[in-house]
C-alpha atoms as a PDB file:
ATOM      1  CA  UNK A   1     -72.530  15.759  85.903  1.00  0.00           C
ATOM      2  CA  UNK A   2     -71.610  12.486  84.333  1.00  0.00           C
ATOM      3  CA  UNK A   3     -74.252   9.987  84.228  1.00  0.00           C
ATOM      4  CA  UNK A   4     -73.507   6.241  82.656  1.00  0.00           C
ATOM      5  CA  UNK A   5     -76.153   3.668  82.548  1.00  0.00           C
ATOM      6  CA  UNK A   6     -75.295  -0.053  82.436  1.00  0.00           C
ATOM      7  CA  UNK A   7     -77.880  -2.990  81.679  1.00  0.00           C
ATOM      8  CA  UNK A   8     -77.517  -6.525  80.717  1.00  0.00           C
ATOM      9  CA  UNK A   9     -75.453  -7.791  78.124  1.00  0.00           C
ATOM     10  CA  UNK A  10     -77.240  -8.375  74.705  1.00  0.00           C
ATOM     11  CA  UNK A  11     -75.512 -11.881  74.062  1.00  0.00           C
ATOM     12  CA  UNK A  12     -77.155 -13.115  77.269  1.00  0.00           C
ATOM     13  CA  UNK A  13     -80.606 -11.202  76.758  1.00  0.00           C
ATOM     14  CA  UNK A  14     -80.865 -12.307  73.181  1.00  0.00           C
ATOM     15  CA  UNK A  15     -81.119 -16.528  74.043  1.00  0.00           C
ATOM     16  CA  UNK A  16     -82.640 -15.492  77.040  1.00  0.00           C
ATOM     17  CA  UNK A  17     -85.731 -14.106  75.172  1.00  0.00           C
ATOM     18  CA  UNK A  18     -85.272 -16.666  72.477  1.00  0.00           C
ATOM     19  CA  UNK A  19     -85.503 -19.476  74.731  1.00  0.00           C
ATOM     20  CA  UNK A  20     -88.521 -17.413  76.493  1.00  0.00           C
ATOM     21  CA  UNK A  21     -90.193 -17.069  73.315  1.00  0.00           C
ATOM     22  CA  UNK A  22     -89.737 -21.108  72.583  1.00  0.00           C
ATOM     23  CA  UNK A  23     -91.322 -22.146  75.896  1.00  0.00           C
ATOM     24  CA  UNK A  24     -94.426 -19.963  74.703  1.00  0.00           C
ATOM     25  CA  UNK A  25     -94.287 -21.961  71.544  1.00  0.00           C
ATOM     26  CA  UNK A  26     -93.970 -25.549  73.353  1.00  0.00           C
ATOM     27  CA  UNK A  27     -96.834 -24.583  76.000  1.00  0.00           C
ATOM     28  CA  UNK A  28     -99.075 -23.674  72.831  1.00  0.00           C
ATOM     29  CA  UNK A  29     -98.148 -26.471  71.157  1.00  0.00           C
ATOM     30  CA  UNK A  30     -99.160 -28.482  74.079  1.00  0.00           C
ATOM     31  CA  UNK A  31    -102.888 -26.598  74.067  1.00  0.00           C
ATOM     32  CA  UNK A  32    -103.345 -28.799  70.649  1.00  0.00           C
ATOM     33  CA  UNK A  33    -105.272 -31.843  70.364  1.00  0.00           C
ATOM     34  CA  UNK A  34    -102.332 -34.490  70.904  1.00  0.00           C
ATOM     35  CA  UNK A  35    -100.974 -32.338  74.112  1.00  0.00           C
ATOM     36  CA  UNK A  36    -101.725 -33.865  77.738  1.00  0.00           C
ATOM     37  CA  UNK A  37    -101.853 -31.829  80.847  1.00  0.00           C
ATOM     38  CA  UNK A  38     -98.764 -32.970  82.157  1.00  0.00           C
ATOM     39  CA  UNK A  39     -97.057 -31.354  79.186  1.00  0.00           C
ATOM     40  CA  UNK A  40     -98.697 -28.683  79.590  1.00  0.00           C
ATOM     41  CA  UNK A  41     -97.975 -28.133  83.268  1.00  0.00           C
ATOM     42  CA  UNK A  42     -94.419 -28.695  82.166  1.00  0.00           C
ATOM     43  CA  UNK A  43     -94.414 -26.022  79.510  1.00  0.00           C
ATOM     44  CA  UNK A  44     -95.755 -23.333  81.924  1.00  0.00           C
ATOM     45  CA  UNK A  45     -93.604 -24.410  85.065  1.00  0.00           C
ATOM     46  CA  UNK A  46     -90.879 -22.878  82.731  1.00  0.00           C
ATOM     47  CA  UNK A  47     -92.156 -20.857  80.810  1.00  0.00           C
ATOM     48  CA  UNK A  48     -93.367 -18.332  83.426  1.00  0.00           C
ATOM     49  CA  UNK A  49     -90.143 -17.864  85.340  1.00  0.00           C
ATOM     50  CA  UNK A  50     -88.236 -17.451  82.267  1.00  0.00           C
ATOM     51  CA  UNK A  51     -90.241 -14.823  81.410  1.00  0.00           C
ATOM     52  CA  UNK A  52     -90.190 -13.716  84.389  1.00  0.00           C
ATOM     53  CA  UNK A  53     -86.465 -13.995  84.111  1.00  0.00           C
ATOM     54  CA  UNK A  54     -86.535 -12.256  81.022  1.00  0.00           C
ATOM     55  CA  UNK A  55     -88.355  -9.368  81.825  1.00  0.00           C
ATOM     56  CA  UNK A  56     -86.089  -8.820  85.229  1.00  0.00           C
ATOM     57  CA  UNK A  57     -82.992  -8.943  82.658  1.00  0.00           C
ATOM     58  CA  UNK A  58     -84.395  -6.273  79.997  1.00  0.00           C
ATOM     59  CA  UNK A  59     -85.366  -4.021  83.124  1.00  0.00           C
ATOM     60  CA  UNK A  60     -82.042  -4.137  85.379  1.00  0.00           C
ATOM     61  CA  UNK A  61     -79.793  -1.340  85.393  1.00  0.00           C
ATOM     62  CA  UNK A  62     -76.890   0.608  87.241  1.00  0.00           C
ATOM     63  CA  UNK A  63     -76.629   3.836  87.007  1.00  0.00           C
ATOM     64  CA  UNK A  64     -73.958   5.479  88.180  1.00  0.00           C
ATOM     65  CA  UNK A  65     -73.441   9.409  88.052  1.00  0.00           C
ATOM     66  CA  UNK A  66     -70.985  12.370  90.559  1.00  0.00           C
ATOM     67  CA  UNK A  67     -73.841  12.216  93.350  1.00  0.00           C
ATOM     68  CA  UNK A  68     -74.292   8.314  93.935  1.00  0.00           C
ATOM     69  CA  UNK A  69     -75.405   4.879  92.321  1.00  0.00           C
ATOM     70  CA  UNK A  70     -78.702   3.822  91.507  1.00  0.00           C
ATOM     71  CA  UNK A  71     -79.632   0.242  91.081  1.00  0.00           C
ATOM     72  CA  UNK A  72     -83.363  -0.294  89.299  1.00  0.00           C
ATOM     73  CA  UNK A  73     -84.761  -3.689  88.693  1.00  0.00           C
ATOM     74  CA  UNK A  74     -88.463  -4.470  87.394  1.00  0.00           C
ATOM     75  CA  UNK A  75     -90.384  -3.078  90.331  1.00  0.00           C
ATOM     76  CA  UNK A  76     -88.188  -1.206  92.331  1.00  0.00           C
ATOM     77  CA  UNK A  77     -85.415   1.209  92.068  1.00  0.00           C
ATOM     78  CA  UNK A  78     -82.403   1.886  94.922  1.00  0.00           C
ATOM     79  CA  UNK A  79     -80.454   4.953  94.863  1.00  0.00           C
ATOM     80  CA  UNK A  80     -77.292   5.500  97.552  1.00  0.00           C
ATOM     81  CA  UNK A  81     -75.233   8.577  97.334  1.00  0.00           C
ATOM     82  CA  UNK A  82     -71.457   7.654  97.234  1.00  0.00           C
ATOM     83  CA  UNK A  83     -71.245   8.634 101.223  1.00  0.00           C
ATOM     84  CA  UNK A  84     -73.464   5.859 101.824  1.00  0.00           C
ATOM     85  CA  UNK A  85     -71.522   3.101 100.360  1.00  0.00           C
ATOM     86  CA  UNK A  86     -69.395   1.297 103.980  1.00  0.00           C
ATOM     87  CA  UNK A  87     -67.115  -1.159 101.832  1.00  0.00           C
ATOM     88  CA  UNK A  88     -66.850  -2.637  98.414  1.00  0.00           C
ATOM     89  CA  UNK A  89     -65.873  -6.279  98.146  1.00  0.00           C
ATOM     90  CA  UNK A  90     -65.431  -8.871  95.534  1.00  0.00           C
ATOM     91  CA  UNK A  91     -66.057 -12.156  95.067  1.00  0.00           C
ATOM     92  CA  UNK A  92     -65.460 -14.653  92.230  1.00  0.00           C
ATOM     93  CA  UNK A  93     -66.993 -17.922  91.898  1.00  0.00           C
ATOM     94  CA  UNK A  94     -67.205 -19.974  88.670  1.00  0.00           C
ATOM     95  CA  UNK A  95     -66.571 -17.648  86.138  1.00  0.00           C
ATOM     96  CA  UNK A  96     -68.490 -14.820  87.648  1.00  0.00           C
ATOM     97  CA  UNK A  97     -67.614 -11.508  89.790  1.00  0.00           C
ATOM     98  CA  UNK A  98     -69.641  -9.594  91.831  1.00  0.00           C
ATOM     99  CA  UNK A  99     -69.305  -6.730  93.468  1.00  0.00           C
ATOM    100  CA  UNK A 100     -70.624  -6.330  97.148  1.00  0.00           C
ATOM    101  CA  UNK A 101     -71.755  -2.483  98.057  1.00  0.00           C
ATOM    102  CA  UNK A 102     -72.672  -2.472 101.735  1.00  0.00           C
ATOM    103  CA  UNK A 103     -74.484   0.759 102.405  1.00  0.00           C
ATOM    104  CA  UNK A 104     -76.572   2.246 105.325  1.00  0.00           C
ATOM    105  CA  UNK A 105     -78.907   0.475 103.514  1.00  0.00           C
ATOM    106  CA  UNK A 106     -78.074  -3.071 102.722  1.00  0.00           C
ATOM    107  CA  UNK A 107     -75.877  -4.764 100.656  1.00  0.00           C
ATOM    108  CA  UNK A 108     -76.060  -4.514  96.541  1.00  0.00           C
ATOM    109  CA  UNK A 109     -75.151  -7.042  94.315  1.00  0.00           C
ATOM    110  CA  UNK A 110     -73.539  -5.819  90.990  1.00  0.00           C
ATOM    111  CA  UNK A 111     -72.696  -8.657  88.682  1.00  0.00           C
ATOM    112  CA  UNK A 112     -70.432  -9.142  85.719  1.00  0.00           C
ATOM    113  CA  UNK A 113     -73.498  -9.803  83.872  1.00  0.00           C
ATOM    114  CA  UNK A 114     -73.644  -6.260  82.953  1.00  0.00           C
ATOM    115  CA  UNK A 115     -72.175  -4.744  79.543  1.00  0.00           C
ATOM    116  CA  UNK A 116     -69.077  -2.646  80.338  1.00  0.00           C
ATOM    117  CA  UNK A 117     -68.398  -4.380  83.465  1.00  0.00           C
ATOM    118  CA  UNK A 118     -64.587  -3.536  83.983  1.00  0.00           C
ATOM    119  CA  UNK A 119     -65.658   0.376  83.087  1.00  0.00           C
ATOM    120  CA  UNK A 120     -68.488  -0.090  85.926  1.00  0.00           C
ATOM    121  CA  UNK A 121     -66.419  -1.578  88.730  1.00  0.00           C
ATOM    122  CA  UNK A 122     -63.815   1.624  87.806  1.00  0.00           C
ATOM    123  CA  UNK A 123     -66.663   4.131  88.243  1.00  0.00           C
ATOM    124  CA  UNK A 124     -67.485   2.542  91.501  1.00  0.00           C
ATOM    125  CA  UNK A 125     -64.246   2.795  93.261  1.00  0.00           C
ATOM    126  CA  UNK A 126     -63.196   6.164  91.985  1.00  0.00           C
ATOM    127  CA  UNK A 127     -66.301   7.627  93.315  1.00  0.00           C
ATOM    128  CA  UNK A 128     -65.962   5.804  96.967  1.00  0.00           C
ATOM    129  CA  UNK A 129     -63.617   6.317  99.305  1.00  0.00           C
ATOM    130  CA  UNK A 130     -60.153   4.221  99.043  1.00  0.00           C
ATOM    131  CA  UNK A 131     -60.382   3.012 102.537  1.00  0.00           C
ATOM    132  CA  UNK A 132     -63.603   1.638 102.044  1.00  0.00           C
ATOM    133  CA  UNK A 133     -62.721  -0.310  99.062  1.00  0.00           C
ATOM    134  CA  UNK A 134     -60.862  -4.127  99.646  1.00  0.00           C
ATOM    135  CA  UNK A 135     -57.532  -4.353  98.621  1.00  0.00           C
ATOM    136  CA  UNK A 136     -59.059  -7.180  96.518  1.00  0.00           C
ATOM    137  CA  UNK A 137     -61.454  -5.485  94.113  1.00  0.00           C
ATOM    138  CA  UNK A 138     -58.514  -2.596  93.935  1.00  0.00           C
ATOM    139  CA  UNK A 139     -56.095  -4.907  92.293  1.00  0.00           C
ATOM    140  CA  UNK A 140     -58.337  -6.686  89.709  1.00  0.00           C
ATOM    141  CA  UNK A 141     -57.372  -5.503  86.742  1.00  0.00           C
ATOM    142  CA  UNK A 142     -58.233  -6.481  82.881  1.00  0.00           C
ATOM    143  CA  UNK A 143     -60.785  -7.944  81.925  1.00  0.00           C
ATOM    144  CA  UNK A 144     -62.885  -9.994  84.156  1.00  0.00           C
ATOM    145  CA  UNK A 145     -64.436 -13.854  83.286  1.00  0.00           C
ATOM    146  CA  UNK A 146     -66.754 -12.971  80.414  1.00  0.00           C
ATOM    147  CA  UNK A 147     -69.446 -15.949  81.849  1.00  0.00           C
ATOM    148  CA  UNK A 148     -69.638 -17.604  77.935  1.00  0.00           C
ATOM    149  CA  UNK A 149     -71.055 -20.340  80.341  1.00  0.00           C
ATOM    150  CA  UNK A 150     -74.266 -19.162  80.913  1.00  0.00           C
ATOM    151  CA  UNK A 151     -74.977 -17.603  77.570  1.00  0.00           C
ATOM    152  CA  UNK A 152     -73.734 -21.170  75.442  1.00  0.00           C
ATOM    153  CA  UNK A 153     -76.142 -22.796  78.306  1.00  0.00           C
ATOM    154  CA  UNK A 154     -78.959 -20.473  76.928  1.00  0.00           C
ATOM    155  CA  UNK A 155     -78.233 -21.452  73.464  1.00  0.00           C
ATOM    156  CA  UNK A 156     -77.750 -25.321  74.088  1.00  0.00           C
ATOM    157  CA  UNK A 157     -81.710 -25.006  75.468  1.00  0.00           C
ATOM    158  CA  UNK A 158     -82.720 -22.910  72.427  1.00  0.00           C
ATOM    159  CA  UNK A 159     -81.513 -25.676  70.228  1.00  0.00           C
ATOM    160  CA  UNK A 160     -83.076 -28.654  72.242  1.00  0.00           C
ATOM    161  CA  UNK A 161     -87.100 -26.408  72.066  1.00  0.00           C
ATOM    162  CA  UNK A 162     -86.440 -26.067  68.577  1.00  0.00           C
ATOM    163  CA  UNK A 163     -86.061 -29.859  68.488  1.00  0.00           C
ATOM    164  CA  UNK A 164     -88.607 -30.263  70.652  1.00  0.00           C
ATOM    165  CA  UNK A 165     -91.121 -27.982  68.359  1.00  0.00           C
ATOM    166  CA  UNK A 166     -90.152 -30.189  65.346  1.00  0.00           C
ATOM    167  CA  UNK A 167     -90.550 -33.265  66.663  1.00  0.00           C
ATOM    168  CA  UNK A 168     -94.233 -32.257  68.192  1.00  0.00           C
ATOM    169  CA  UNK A 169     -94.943 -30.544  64.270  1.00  0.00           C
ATOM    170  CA  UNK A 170     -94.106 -33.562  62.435  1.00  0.00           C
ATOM    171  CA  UNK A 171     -96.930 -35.617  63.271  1.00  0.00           C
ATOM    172  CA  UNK A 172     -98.947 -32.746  62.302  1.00  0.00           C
ATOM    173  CA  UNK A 173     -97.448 -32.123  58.981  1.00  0.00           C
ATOM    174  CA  UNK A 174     -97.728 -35.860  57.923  1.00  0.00           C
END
């Protein structure tokens, strides 16, 4: 029995946690003597959800082995045996694919956010039945949109807190 794990890719996770890790910075920053309480209000309007957002990211997985798939996120876990899955679809939008399991269940969400994707989207159709599989996801082939998007967008807002940070610090260090 042949069990693969997928998680979140590291070049997303990495500015995710950096940009987490700035927002803790800016919000105790904002806890010194010049900081007001709108800025500080600011800080931790965003810097709980992305941890938050963080900690959902590190925790996410698909698991996929002979008997079915199991999807865990921070709290919860989901497991449906291969019989369960009704239809696979696909959908693209904006430089991202996703994957649409409807089960007996509900309907999973599997996202090209994950490492491996092509290799997971091949382990989910050879393990369900052709005819419940759209012609659509069948005939994607290569590689699919990487989403650079999201991950530059991560970085762009890692540079701008460190700018932030020094422009709060210089008053400080004068």
């Amino acid at each position: 029995m042949l069990q693969r794990v997928y998680t979140i890719r590291r070049a997303f996770l990495i500015p995710l946690g950096l940009d987490a890790f700035l927002l803790l910075s800016l919000f105790a920053i904002s806890w010194l003597p010049q900081g007001s309480t709108t800025e500080r209000l600011v800080f931790a309007v965003f810097f709980f959800p992305s941890v938050y957002l963080f900690l959902e990211c590190i925790f996410r997985r698909v698991t996929v082995d002979d008997e079915g798939i199991a999807l865990r996120r921070l709290r919860k876990e989901k497991r449906v045996p291969w019989d369960g899955v009704t239809h696979v679809g696909g959908l693209s939008l904006r430089g991202k694919v996703y994957l649409l399991l409807t089960t007996v269940r509900g309907l999973f969400i599997v996202s090209n956010a994950y490492g491996k994707f092509p290799e997971l989207k091949e382990a989910i159709v050879s393990h369900v039945d052709p005819a419940r599989v759209a012609e659509e996801v069948r005939l994607r082939e290569g590689c699919p949109p990487s989403g650079v998007a999201h991950i530059a967008m991560a970085w762009v807002a890692a540079v701008f807190m460190v700018g932030i940070i020094v422009i709060k610090m210089l008053p400080l260090m004068a």
